[in-house]
Protein backbone atom coordinates (compact mmCIF):
# COMPACT_ATOMS: atom_id res chain seq x y z
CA UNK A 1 89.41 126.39 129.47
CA UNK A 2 92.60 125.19 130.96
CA UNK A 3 95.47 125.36 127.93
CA UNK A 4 99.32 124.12 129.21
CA UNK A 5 98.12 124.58 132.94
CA UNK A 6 96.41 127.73 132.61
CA UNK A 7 93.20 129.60 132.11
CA UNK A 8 93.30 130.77 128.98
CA UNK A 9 90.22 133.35 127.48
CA UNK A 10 88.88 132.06 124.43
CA UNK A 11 85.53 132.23 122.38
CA UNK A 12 83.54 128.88 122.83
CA UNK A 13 82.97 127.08 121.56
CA UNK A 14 85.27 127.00 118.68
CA UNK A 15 87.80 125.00 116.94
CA UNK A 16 91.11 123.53 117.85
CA UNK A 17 92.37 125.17 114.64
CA UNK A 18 90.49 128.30 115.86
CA UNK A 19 91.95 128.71 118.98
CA UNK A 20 95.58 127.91 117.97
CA UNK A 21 95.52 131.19 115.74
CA UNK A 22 93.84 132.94 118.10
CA UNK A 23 96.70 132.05 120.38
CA UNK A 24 99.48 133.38 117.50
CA UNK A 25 100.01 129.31 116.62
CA UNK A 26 100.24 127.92 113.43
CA UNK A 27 98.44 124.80 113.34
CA UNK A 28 101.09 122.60 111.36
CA UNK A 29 103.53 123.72 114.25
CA UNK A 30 102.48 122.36 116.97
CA UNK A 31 101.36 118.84 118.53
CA UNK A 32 98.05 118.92 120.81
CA UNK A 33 96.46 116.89 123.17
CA UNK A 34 92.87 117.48 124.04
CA UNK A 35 91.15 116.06 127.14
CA UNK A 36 94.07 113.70 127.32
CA UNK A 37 94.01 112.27 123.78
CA UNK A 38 96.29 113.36 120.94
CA UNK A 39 94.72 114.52 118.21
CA UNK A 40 95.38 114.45 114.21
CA UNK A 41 96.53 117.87 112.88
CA UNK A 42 94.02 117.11 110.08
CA UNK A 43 91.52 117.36 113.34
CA UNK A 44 91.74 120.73 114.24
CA UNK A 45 89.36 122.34 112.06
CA UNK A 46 86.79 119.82 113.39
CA UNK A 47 87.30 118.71 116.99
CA UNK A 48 85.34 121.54 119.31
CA UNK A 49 86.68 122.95 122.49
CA UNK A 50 84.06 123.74 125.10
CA UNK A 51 84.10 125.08 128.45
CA UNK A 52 85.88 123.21 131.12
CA UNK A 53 88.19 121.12 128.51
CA UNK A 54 92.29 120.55 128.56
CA UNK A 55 94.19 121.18 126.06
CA UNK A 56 98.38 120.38 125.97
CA UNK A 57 100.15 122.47 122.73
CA UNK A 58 103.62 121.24 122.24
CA UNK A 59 105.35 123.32 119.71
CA UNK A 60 107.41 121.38 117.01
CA UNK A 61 111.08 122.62 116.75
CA UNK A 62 113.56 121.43 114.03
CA UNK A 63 117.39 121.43 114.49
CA UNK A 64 120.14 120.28 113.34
């Protein structure tokens, strides 16, 4: 699977939610796009990543 342009190694098929933690993400701190279409953080435990899919993490930063 191709994550922010690269081949990344993960267990599939698994979770959105799965994969973010496997990555060392938190899944309330980031925004992701899978296949092209954003997806609800209350998604991630459902929506599936398989072989061959795209997915775009964005992570959230506050400031002030």
């Amino acid at each position: 699977m191709v994550a922010n342009g690269q081949e990344v190694r993960a267990e599939l098929p698994c979770s959105i939610e799965r994969f973010l933690l496997a990555q060392h993400l938190l899944p309330r701190s980031v925004v992701v796009e899978h296949n092209g279409l954003a997806v609800a953080p209350s998604e991630f435990s459902r929506r599936q990543v398989q072989a061959g899919d795209r997915l775009e993490i964005i992570k959230i930063v506050a400031g002030g």
